[in-house]
N, C-alpha and C. Protein backbone atom coordinates (compact mmCIF):
# COMPACT_ATOMS: atom_id res chain seq x y z
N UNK A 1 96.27 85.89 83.70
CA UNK A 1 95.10 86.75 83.81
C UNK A 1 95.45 87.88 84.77
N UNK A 2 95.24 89.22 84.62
CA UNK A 2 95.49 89.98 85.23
C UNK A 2 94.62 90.48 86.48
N UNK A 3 95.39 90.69 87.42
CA UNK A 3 94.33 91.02 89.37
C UNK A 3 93.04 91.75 88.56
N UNK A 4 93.09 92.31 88.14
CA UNK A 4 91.71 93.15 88.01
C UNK A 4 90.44 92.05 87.42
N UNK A 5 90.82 91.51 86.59
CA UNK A 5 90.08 90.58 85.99
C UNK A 5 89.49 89.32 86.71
N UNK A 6 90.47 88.34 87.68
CA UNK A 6 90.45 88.11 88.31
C UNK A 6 89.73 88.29 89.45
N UNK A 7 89.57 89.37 89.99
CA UNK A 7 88.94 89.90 91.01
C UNK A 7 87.41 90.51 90.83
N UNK A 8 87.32 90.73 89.62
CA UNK A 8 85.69 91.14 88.76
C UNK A 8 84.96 89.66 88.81
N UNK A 9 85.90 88.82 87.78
CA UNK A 9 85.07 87.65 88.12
C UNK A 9 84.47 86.58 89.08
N UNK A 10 85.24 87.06 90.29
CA UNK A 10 84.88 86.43 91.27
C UNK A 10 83.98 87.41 92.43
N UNK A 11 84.03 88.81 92.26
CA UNK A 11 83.12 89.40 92.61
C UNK A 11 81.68 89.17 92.13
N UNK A 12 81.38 89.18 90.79
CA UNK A 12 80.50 88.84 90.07
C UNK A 12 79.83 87.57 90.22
N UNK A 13 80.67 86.65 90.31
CA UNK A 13 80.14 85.17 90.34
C UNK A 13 79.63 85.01 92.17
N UNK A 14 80.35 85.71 92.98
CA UNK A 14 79.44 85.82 94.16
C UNK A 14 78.47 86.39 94.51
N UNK A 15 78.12 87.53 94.00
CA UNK A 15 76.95 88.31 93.88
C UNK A 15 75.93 87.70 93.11
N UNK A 16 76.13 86.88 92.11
CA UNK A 16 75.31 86.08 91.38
C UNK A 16 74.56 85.36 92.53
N UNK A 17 75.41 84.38 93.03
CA UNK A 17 75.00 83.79 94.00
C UNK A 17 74.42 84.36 95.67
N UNK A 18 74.92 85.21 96.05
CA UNK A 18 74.40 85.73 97.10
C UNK A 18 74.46 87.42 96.48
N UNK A 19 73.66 88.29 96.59
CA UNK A 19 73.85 89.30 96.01
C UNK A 19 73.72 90.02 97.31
N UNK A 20 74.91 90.94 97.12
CA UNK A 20 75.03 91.88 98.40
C UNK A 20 75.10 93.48 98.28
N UNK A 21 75.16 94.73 98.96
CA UNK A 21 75.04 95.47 98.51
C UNK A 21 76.50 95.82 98.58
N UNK A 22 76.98 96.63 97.52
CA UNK A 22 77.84 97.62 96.26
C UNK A 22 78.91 97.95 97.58
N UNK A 23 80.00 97.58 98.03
CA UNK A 23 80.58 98.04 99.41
C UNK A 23 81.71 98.93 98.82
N UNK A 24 82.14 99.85 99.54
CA UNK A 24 82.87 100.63 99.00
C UNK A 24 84.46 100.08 98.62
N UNK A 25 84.51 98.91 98.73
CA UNK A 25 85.95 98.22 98.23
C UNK A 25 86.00 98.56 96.74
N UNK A 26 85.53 98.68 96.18
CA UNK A 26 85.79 98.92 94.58
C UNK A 26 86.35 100.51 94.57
N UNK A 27 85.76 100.85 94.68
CA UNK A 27 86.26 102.19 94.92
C UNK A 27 87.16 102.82 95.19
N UNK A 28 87.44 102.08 96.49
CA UNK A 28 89.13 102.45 97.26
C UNK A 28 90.40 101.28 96.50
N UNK A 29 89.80 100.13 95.78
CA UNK A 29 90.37 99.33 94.91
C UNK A 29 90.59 100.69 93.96
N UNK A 30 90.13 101.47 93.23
CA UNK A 30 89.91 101.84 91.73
C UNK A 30 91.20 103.33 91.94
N UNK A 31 90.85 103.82 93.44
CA UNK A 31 91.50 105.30 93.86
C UNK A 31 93.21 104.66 94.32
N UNK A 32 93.21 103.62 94.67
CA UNK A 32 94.50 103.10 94.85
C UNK A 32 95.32 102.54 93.21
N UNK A 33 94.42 101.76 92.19
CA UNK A 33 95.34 101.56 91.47
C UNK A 33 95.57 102.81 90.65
N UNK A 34 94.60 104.20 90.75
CA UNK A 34 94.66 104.84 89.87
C UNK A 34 96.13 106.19 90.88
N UNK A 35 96.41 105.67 91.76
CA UNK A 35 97.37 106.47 92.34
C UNK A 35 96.71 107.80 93.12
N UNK A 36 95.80 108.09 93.18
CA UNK A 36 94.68 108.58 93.98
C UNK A 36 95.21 108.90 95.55
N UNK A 37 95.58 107.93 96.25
CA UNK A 37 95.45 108.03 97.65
C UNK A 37 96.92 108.17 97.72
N UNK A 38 97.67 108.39 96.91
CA UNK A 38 99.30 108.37 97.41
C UNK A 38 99.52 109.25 98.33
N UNK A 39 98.98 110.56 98.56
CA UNK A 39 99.40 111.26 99.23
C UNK A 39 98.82 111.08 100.58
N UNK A 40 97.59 110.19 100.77
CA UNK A 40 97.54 110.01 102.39
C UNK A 40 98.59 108.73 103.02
N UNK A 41 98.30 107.75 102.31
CA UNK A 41 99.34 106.57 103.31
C UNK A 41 100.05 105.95 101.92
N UNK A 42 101.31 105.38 102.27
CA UNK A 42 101.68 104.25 101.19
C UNK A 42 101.37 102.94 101.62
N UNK A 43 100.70 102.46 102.36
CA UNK A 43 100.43 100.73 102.74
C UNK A 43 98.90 101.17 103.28
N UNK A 44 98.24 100.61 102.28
CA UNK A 44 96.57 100.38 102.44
C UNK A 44 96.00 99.18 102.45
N UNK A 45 97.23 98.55 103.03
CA UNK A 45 97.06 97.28 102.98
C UNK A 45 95.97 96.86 104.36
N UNK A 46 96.05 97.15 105.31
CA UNK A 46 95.21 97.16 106.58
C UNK A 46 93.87 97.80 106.07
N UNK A 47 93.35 98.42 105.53
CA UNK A 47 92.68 99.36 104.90
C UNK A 47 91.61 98.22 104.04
N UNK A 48 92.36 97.57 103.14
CA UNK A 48 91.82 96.77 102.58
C UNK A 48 91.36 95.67 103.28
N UNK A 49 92.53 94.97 104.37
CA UNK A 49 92.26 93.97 105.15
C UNK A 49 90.21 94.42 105.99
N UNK A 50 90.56 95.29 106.53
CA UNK A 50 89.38 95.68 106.97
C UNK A 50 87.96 96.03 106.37
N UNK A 51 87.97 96.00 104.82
CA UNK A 51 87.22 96.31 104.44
C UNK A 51 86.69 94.70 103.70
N UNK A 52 87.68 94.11 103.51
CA UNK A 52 87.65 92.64 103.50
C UNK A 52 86.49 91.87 104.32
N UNK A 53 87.19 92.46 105.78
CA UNK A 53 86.84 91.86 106.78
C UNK A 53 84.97 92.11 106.84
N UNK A 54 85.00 93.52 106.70
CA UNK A 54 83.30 93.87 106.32
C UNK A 54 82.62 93.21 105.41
N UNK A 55 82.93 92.72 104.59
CA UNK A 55 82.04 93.00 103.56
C UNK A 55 82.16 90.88 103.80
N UNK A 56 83.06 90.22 104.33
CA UNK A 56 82.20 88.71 104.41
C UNK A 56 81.35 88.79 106.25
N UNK A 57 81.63 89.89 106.51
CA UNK A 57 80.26 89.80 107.67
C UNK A 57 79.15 90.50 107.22
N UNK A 58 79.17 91.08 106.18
CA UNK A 58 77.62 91.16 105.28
C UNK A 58 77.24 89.77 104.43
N UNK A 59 78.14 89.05 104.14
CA UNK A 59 77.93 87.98 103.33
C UNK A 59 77.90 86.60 104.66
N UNK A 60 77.80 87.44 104.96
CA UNK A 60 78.17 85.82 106.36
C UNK A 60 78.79 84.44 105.93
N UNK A 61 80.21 85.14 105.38
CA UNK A 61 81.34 84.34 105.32
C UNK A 61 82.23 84.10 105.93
N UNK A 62 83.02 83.32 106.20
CA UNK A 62 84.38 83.35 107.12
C UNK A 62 85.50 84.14 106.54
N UNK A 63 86.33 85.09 107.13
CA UNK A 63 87.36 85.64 106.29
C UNK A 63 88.31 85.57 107.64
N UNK A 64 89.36 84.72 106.39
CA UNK A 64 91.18 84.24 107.18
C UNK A 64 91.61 85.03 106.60
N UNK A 65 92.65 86.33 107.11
CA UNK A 65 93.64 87.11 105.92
C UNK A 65 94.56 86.06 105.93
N UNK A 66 95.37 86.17 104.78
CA UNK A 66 96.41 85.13 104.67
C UNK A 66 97.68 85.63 105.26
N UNK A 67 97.82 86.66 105.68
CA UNK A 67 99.26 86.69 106.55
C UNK A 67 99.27 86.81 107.97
């Protein structure tokens, strides 16, 4: 199954369940795979980590990054 798919369905199936508001991770998900942001940084990886990090303290979840 491919990340994108993957990552819809489990967005979806949590919002089902706790519905939260629209955070701008999709977005900066959508401008990164579409090659969009190349010209500001090549590792948006912190970028993401942090936006991660937001969006389960709107959900008042625990978030471990895995590295």
């Amino acid at each position: 199954m491919r990340f994108e798919q993957v990552l819809l369905d489990l967005t979806v199936e949590l919002w089902q369940t706790q519905p939260f508001p629209v955070p701008d991770l999709y977005g900066l998900l959508c401008m990164e795979v579409l090659h969009q942001l190349d010209f500001a940084d090549t590792d948006l990886e912190p970028v993401f980590e942090e936006c991660l990090h937001e969006l389960a303290g709107i959900l008042s979840v625990e978030y471990r990054p895995t590295a």
